[in-house]
PDB file of N, CA and C in Angstrom:
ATOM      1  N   UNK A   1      14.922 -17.691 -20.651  1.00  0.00           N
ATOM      2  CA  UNK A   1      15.310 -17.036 -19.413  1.00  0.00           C
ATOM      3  C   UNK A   1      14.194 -17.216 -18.373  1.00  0.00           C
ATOM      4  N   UNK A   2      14.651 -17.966 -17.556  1.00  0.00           N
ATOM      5  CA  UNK A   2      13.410 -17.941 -16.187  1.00  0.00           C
ATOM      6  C   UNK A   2      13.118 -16.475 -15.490  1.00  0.00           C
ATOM      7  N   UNK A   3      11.975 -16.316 -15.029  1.00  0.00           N
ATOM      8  CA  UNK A   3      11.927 -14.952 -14.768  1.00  0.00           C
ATOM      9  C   UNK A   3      11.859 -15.487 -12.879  1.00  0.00           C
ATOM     10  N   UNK A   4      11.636 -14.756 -12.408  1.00  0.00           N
ATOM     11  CA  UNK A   4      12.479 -15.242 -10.610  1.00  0.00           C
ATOM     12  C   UNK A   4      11.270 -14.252 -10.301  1.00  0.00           C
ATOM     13  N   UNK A   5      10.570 -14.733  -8.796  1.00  0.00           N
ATOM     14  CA  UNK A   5       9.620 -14.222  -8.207  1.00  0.00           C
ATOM     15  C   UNK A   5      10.181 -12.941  -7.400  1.00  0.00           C
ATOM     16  N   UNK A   6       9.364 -11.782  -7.176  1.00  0.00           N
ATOM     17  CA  UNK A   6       9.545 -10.717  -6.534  1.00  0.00           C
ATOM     18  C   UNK A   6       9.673 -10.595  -5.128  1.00  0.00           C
ATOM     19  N   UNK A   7      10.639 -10.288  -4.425  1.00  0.00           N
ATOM     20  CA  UNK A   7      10.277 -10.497  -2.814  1.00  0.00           C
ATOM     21  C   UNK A   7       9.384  -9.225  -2.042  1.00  0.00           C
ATOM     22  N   UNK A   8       9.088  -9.599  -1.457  1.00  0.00           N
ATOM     23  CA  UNK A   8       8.489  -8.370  -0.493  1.00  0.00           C
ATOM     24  C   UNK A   8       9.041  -6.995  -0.770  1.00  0.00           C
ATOM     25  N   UNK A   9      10.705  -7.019  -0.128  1.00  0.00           N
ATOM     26  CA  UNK A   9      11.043  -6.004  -0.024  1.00  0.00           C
ATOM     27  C   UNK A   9      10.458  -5.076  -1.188  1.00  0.00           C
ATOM     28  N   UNK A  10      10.733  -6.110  -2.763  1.00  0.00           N
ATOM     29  CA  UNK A  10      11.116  -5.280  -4.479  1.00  0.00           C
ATOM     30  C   UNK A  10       9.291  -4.876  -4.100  1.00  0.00           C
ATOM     31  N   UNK A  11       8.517  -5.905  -3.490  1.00  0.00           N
ATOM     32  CA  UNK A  11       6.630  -4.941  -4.052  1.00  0.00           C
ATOM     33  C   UNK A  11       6.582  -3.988  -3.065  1.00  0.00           C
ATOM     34  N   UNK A  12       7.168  -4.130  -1.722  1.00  0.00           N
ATOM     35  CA  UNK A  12       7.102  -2.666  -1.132  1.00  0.00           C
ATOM     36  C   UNK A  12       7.792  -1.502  -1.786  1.00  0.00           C
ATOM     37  N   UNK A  13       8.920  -1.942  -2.588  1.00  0.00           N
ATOM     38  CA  UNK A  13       9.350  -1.058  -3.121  1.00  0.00           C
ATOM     39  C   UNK A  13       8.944   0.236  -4.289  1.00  0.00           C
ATOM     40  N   UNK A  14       8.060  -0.733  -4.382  1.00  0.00           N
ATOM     41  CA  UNK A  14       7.073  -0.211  -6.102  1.00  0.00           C
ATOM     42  C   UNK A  14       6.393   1.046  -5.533  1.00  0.00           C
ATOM     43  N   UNK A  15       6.123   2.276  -6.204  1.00  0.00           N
ATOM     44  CA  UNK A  15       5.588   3.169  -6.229  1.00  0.00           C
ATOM     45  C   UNK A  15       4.373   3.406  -6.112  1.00  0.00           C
ATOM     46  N   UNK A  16       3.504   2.707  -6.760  1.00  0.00           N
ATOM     47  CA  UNK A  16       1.903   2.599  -6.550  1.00  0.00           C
ATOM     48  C   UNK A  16       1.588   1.595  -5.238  1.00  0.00           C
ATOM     49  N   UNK A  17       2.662   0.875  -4.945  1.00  0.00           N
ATOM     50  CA  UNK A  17       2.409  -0.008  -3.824  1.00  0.00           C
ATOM     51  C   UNK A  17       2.093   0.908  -2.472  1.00  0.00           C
ATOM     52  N   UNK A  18       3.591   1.914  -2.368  1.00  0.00           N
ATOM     53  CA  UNK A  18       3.556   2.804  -1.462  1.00  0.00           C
ATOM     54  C   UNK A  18       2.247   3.659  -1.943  1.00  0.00           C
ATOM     55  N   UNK A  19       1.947   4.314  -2.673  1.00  0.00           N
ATOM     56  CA  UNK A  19       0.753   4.990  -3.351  1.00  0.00           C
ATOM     57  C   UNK A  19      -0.405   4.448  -2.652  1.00  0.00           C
ATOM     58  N   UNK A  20      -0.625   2.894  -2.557  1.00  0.00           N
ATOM     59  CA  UNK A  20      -1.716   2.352  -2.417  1.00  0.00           C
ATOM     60  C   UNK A  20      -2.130   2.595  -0.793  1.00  0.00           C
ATOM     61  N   UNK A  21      -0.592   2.170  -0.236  1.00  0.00           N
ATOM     62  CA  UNK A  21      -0.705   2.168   1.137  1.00  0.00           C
ATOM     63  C   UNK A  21      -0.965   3.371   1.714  1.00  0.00           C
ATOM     64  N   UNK A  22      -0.529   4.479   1.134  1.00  0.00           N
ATOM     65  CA  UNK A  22      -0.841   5.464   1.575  1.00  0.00           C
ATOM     66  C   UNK A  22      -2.346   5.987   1.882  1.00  0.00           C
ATOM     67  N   UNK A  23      -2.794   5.879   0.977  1.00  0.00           N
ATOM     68  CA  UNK A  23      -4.196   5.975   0.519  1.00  0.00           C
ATOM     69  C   UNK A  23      -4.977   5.199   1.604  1.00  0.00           C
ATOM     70  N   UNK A  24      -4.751   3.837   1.437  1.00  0.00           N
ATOM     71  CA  UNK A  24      -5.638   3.306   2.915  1.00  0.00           C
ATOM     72  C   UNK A  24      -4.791   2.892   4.211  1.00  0.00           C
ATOM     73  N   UNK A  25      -4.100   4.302   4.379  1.00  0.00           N
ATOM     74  CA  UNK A  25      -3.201   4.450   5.920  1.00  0.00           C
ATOM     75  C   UNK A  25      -3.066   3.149   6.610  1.00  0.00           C
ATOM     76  N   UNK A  26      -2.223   2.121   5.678  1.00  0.00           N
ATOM     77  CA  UNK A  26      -1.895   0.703   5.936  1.00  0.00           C
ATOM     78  C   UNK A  26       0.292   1.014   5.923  1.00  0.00           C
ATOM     79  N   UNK A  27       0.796   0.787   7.206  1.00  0.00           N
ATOM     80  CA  UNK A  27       1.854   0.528   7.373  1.00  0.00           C
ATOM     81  C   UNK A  27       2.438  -0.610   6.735  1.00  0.00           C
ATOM     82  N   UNK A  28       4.238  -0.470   6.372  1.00  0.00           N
ATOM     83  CA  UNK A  28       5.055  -1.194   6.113  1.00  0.00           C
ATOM     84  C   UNK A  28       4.722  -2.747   6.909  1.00  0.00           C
ATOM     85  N   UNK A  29       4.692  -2.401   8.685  1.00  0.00           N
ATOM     86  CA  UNK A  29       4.751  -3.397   9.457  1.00  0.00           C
ATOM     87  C   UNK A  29       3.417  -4.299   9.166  1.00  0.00           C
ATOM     88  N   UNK A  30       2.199  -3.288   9.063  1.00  0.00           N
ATOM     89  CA  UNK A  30       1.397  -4.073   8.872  1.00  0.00           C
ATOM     90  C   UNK A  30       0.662  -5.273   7.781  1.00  0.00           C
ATOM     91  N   UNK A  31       1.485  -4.873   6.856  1.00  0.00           N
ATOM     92  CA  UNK A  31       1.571  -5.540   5.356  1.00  0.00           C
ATOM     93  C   UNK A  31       2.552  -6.833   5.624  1.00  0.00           C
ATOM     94  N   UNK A  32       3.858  -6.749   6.794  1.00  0.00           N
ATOM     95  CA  UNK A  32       4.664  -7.751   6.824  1.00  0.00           C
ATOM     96  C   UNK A  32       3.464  -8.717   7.462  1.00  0.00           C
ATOM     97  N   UNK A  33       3.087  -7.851   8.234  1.00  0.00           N
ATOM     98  CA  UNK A  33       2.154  -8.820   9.743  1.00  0.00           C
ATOM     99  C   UNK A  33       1.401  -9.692   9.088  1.00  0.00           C
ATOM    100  N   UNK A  34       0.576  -9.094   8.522  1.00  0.00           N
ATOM    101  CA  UNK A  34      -0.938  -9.713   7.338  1.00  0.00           C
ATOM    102  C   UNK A  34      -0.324 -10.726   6.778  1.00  0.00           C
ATOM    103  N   UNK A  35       1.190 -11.002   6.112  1.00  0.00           N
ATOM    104  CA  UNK A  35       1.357 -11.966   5.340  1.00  0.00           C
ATOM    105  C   UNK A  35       2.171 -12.908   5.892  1.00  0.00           C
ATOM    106  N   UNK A  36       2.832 -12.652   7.023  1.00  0.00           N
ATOM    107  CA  UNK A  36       3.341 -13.924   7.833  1.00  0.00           C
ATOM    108  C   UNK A  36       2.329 -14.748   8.417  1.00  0.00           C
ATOM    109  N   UNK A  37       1.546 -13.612   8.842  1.00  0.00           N
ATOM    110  CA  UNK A  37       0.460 -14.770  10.158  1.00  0.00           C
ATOM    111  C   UNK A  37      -0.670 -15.457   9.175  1.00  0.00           C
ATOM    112  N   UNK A  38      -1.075 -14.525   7.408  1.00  0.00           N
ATOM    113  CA  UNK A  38      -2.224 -15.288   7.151  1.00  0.00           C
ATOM    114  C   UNK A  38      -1.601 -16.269   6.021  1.00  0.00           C
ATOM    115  N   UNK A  39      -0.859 -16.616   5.810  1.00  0.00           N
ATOM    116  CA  UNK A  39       0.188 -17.329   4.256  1.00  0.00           C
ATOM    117  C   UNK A  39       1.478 -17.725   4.748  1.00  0.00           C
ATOM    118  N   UNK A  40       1.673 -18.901   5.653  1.00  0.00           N
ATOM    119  CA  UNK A  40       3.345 -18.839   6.016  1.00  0.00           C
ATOM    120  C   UNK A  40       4.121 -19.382   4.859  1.00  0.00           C
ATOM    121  N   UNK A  41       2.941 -20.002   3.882  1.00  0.00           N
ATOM    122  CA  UNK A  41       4.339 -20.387   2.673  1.00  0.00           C
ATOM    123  C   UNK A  41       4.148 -19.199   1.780  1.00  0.00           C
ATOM    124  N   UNK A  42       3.438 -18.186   1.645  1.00  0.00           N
ATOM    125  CA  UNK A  42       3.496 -17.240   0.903  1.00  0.00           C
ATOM    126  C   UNK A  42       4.500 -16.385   1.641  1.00  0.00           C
ATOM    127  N   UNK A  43       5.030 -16.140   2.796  1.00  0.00           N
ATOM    128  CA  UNK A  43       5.957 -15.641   3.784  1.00  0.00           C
ATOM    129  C   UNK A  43       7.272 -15.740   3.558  1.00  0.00           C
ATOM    130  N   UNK A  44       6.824 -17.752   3.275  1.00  0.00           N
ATOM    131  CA  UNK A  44       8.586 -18.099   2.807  1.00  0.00           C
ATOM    132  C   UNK A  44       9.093 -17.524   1.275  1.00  0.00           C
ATOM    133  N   UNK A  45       8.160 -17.780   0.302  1.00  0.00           N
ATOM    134  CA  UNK A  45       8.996 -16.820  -0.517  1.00  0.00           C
ATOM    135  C   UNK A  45       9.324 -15.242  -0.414  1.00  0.00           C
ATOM    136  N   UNK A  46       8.355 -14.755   0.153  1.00  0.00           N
ATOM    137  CA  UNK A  46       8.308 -13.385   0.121  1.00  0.00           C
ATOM    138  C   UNK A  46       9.271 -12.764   1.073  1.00  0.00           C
ATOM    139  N   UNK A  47       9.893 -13.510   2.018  1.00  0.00           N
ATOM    140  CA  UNK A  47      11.127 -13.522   2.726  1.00  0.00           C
ATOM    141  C   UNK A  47      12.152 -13.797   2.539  1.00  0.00           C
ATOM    142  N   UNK A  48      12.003 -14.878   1.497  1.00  0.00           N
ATOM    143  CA  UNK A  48      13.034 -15.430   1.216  1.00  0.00           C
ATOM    144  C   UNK A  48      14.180 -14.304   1.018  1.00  0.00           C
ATOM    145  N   UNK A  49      14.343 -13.641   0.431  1.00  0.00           N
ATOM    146  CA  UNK A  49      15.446 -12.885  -0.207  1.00  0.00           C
ATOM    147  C   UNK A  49      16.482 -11.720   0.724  1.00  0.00           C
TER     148      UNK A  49
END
């Protein structure tokens, strides 16, 4: 069984993710921002979905 990469949305989704962000008062938007502008092929998968 191939296992299939996680998109953005599913690691924002994660609990300790939000946990994390919370902790160092880092926004949803700003986590999109950071990874479009510094990784555009890390973007394309992580968008992909």
């Amino acid at each position: 069984m191939a296992e299939t990469e996680a998109t953005l949305d599913e690691i924002l989704d994660e609990p300790i993710v939000r946990l994390l962000m919370e902790r160092d008062r880092v926004s949803e938007g700003e986590v999109r921002t950071l990874i479009r502008d510094t990784s555009p092929l890390l973007s394309l998968f992580l968008f992909a979905a």
